[in-house]
C-alpha atoms as a PDB file:
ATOM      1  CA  UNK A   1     -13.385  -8.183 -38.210  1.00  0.00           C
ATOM      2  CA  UNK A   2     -11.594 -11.869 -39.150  1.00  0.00           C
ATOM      3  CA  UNK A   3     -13.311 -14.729 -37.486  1.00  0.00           C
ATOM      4  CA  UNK A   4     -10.845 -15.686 -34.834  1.00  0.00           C
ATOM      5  CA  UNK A   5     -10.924 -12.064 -33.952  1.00  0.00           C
ATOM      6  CA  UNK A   6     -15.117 -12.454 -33.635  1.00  0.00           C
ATOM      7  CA  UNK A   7     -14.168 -16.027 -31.858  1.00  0.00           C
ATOM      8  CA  UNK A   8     -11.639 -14.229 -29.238  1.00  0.00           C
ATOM      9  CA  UNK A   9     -14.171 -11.399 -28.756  1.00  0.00           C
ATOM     10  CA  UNK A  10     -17.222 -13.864 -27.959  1.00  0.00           C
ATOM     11  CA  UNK A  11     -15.332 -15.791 -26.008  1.00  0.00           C
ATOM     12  CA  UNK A  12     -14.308 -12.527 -23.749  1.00  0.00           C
ATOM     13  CA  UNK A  13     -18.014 -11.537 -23.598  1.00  0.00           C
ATOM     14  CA  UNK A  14     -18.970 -15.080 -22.199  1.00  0.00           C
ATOM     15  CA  UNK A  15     -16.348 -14.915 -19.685  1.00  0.00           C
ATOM     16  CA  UNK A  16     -17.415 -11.562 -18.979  1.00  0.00           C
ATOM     17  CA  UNK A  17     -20.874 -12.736 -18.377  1.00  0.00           C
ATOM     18  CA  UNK A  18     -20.137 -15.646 -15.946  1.00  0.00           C
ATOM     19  CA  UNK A  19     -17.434 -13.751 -13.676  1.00  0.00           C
ATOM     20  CA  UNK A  20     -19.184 -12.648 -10.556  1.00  0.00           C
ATOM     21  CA  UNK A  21     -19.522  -9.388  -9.215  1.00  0.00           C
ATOM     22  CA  UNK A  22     -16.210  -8.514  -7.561  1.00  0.00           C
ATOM     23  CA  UNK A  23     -17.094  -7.217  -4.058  1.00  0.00           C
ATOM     24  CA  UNK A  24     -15.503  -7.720  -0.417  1.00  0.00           C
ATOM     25  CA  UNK A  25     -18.492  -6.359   1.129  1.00  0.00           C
ATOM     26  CA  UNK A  26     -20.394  -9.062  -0.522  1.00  0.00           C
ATOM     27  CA  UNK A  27     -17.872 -11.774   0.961  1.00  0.00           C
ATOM     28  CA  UNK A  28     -17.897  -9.999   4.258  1.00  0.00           C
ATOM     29  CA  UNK A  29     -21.491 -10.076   4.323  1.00  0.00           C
ATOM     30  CA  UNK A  30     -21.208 -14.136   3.761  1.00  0.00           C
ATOM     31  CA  UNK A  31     -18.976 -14.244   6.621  1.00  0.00           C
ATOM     32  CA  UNK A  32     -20.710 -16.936   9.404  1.00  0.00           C
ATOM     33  CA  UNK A  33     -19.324 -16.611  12.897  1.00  0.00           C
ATOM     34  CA  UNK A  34     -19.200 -20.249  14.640  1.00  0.00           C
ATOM     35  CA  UNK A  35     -19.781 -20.331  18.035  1.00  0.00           C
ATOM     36  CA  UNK A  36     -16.791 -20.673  20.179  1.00  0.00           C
ATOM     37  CA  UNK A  37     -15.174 -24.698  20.236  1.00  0.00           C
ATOM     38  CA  UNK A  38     -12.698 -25.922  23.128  1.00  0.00           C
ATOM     39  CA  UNK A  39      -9.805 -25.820  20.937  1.00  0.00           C
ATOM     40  CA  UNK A  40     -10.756 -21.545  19.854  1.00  0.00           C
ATOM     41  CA  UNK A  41     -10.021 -20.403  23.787  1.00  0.00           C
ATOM     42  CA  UNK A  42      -6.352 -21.646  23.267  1.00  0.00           C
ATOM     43  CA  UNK A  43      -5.523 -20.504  19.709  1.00  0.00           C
ATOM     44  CA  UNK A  44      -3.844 -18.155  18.875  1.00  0.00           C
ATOM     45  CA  UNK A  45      -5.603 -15.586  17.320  1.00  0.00           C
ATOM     46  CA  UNK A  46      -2.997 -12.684  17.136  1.00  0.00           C
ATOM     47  CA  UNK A  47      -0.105 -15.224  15.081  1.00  0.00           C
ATOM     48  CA  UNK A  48      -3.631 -16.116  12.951  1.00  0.00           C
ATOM     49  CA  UNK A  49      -4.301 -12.752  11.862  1.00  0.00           C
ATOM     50  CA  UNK A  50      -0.283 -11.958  11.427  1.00  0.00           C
ATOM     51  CA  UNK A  51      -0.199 -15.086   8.651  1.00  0.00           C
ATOM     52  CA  UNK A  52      -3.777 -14.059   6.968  1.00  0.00           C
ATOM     53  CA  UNK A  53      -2.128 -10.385   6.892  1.00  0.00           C
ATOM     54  CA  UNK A  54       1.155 -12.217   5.086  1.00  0.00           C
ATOM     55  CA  UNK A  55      -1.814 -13.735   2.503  1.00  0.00           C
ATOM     56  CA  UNK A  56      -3.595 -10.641   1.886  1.00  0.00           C
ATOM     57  CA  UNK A  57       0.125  -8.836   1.288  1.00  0.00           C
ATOM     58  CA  UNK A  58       0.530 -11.387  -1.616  1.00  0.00           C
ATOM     59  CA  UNK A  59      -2.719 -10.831  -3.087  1.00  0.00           C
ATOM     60  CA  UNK A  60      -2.842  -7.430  -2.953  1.00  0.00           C
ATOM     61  CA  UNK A  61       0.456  -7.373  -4.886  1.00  0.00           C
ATOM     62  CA  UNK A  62      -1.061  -9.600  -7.497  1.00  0.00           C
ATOM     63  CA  UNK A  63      -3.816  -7.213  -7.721  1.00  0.00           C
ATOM     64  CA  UNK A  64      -1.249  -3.908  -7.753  1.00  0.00           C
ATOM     65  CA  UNK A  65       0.598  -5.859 -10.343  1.00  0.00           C
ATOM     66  CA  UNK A  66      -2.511  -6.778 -13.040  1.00  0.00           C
ATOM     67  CA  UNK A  67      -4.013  -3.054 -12.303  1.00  0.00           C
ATOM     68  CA  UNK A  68      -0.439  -1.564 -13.467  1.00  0.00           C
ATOM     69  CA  UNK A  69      -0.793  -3.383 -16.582  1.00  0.00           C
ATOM     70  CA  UNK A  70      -3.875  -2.836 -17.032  1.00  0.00           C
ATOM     71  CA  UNK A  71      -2.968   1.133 -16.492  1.00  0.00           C
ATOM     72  CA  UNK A  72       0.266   0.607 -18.818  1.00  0.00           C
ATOM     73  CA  UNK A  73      -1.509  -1.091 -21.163  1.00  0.00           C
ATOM     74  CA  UNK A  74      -4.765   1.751 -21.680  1.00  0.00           C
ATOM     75  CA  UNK A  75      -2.101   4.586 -22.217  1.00  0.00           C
ATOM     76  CA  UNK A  76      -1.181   3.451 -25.117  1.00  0.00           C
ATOM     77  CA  UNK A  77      -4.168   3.418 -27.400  1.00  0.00           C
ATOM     78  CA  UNK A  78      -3.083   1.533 -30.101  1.00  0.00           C
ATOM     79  CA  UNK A  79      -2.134  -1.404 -27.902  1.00  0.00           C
ATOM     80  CA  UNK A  80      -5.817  -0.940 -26.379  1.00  0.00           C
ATOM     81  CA  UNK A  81      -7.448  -4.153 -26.410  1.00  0.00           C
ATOM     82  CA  UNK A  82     -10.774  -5.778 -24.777  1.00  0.00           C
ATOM     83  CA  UNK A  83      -9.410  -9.319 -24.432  1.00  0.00           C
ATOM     84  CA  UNK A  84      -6.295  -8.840 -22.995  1.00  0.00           C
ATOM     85  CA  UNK A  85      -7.987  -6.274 -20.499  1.00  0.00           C
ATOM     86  CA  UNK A  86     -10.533  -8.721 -19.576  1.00  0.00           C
ATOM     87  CA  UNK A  87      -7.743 -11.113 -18.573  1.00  0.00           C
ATOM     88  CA  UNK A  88      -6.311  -8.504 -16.590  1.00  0.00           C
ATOM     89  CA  UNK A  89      -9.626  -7.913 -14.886  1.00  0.00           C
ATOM     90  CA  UNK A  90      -9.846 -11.340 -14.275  1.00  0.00           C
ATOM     91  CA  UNK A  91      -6.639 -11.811 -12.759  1.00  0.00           C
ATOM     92  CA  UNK A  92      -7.722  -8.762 -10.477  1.00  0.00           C
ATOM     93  CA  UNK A  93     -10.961 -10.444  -9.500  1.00  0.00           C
ATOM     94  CA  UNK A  94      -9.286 -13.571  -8.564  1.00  0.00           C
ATOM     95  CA  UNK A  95      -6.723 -11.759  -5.877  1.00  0.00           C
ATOM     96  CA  UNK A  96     -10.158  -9.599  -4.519  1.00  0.00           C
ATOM     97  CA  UNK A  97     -11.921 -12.581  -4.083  1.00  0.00           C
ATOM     98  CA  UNK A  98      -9.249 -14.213  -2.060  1.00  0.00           C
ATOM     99  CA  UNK A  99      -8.617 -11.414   0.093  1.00  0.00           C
ATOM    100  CA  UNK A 100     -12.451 -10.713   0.448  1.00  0.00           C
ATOM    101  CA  UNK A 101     -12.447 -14.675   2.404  1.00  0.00           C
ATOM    102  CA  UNK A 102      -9.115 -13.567   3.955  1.00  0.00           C
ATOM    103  CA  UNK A 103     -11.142 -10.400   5.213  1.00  0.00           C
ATOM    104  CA  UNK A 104     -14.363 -12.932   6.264  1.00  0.00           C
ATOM    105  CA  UNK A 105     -11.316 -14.695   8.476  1.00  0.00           C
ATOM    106  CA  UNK A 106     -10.325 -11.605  10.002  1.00  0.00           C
ATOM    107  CA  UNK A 107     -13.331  -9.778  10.608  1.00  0.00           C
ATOM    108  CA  UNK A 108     -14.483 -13.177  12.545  1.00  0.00           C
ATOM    109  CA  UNK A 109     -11.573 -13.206  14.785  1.00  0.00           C
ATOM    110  CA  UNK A 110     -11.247  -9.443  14.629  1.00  0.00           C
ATOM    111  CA  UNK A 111     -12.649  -8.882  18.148  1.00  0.00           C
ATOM    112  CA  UNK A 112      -9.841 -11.018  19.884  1.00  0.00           C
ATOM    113  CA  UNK A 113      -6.712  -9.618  18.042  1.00  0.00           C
ATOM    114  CA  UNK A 114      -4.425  -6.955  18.991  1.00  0.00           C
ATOM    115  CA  UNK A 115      -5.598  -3.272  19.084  1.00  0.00           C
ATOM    116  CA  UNK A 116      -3.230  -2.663  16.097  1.00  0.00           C
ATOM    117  CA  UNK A 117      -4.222  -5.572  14.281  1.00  0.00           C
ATOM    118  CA  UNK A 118      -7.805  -4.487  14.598  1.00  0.00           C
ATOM    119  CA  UNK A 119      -6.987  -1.015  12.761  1.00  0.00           C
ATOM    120  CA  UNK A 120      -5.149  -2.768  10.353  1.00  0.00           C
ATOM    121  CA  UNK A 121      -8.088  -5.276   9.447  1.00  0.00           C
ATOM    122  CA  UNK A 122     -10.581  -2.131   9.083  1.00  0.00           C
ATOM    123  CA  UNK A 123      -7.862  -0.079   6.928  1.00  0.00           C
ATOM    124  CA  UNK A 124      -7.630  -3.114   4.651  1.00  0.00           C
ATOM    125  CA  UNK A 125     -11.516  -3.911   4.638  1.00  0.00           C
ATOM    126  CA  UNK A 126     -12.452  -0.046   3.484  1.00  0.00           C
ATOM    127  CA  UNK A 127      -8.959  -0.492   1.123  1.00  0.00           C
ATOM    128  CA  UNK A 128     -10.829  -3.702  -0.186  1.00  0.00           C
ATOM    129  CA  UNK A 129     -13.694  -2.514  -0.427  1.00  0.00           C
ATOM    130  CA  UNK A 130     -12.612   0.596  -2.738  1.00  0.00           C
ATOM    131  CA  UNK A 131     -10.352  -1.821  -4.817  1.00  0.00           C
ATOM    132  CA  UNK A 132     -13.259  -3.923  -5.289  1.00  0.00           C
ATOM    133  CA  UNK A 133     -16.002  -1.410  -6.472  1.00  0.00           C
ATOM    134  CA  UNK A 134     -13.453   0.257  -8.759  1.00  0.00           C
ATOM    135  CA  UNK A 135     -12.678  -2.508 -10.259  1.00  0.00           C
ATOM    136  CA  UNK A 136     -16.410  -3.464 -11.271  1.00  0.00           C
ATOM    137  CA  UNK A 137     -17.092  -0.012 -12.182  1.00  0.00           C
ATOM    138  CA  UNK A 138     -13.721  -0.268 -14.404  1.00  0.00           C
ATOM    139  CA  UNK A 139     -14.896  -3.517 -15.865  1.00  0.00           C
ATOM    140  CA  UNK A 140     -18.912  -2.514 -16.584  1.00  0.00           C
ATOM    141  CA  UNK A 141     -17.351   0.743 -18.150  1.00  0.00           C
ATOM    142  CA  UNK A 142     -15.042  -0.962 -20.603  1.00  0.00           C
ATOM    143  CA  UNK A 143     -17.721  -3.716 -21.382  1.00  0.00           C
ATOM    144  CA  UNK A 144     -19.895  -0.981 -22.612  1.00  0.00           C
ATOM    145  CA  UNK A 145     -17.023   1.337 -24.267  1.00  0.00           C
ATOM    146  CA  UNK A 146     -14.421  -1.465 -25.828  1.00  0.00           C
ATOM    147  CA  UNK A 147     -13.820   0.481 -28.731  1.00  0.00           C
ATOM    148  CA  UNK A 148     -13.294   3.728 -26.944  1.00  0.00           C
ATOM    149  CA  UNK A 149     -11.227   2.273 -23.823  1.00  0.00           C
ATOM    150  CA  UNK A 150      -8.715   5.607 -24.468  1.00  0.00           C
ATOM    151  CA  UNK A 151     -10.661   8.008 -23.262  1.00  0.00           C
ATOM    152  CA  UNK A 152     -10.212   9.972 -20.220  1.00  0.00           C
ATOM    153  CA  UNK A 153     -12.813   8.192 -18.735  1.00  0.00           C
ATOM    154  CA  UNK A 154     -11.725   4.463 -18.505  1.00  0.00           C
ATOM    155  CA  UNK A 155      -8.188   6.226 -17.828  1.00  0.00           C
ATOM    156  CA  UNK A 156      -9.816   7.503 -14.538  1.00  0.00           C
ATOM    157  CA  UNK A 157     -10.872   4.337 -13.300  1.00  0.00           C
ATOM    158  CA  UNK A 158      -7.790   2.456 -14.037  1.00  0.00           C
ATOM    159  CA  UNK A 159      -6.079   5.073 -11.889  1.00  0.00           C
ATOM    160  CA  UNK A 160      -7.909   4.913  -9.350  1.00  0.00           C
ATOM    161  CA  UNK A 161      -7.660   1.158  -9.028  1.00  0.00           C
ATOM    162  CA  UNK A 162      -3.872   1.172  -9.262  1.00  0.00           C
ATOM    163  CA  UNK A 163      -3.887   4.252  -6.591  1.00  0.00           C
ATOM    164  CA  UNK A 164      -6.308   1.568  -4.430  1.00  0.00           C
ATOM    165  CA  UNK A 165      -4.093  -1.463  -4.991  1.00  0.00           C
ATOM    166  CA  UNK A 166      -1.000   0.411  -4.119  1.00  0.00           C
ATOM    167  CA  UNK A 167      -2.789   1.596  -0.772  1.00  0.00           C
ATOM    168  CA  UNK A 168      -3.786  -2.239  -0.033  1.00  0.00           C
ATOM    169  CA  UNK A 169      -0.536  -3.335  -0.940  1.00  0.00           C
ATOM    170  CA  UNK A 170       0.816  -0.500   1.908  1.00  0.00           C
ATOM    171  CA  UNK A 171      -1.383  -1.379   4.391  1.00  0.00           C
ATOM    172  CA  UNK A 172      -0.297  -5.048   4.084  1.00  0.00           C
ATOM    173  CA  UNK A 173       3.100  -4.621   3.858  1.00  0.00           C
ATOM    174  CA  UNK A 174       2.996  -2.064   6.770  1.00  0.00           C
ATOM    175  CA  UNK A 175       1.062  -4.626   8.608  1.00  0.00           C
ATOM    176  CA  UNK A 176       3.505  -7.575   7.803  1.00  0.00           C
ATOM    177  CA  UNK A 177       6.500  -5.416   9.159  1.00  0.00           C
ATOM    178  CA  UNK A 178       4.338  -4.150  12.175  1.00  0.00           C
ATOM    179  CA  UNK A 179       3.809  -8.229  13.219  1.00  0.00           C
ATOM    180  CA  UNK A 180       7.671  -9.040  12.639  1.00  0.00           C
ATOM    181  CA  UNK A 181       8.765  -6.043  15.040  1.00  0.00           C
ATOM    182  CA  UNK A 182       6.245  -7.031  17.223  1.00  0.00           C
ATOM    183  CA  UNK A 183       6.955 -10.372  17.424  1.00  0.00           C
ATOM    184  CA  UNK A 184      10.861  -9.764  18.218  1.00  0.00           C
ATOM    185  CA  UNK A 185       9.207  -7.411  21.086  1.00  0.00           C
ATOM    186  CA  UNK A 186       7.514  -9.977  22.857  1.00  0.00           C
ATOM    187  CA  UNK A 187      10.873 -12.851  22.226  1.00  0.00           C
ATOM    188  CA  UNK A 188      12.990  -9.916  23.754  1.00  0.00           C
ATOM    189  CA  UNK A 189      10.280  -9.380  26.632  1.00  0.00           C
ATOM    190  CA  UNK A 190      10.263 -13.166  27.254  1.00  0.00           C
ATOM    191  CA  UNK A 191      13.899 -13.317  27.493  1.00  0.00           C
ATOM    192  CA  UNK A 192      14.458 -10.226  29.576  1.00  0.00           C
ATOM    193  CA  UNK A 193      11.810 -11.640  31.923  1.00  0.00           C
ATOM    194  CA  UNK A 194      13.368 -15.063  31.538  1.00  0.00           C
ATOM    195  CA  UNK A 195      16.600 -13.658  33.183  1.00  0.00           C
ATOM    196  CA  UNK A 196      15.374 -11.469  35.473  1.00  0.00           C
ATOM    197  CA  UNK A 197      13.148 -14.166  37.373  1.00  0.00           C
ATOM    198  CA  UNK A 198      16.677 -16.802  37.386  1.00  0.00           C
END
């Protein structure tokens, strides 16, 4: 191996070492409820959720994006490499651990949203969740197998990460379209009622 491919490869196993564990249960879990402030019985809690489900639908399309090349990479094995995987993973990481504190957000106000928006903030935890472990497991495999990241193995798990980013990328979207139909509902109820009561 030259040296500045032993210089690249070090400096992929020390970035490797200091990333931390990708996990929305773990950022759920840091999740602090505040008690209830003057201003919190007037907000608006539904329009909240609707722009934190518009934040998640960008990060899960990040994360749908760097898993496909991740997957399009890995299937060709002589274009299989450790360092530009680990940036991948990285990229990955970044968009889980944004929508894992988007998911804290939710989950807190989760109790005064919309029925709807309450399924949609449980499909997208347990879509998050799956994303998230996959993704580790995908990473500690390939740390431990970098010169074998071909096999049918690794292949697995970078499947099943694009198959989970595609489904968190679904529910978002799907949620994002829900809130825009909904909100013309309730303009067109307003102005029905408007000119019924004049």
């Amino acid at each position: 191996m030259k040296p500045k491919q032993l210089v690249i490869c070090g400096c992929a196993v020390a970035a490797l070492a200091v990333l931390p564990a990708t996990s929305a249960e773990a950022a759920a879990r840091e999740c602090i409820v505040q008690k209830p402030t003057p201003a919190s019985y007037t907000w608006n809690f539904r329009r909240e959720a609707n722009a934190v489900f518009k934040d998640i639908q960008f990060d899960a399309a990040q994360a749908k994006y760097h898993a496909g090349r991740l997957q399009s990479i890995a299937s060709r094995p002589d274009a299989v490499s450790w360092v530009s995987d680990v940036s991948q993973f990285d990229q990955i990481r970044v968009a889980v651990d944004d929508m894992g504190r988007q998911l804290c957000r939710l989950e807190t106000i989760r109790r005064v949203v919309e029925p709807w928006q309450q399924k949609t903030i449980d499909r997208i935890a347990t879509d998050l969740t799956l994303l998230a472990d996959n993704t580790q497991h995908a990473l500690a495999f390939g740390d431990t197998h970098r010169e074998t990241l071909w096999v049918p193995a690794f292949q697995r798990y970078l499947n099943r990460m694009c198959a989970e980013a595609r489904d968190l990328t679904q529910s978002a979207n799907d949620a994002v379209k829900y809130a825009k139909v909904d909100r013309q509902d309730r303009a067109l109820r307003r102005e029905v009622n408007a000119r019924s009561s004049s």
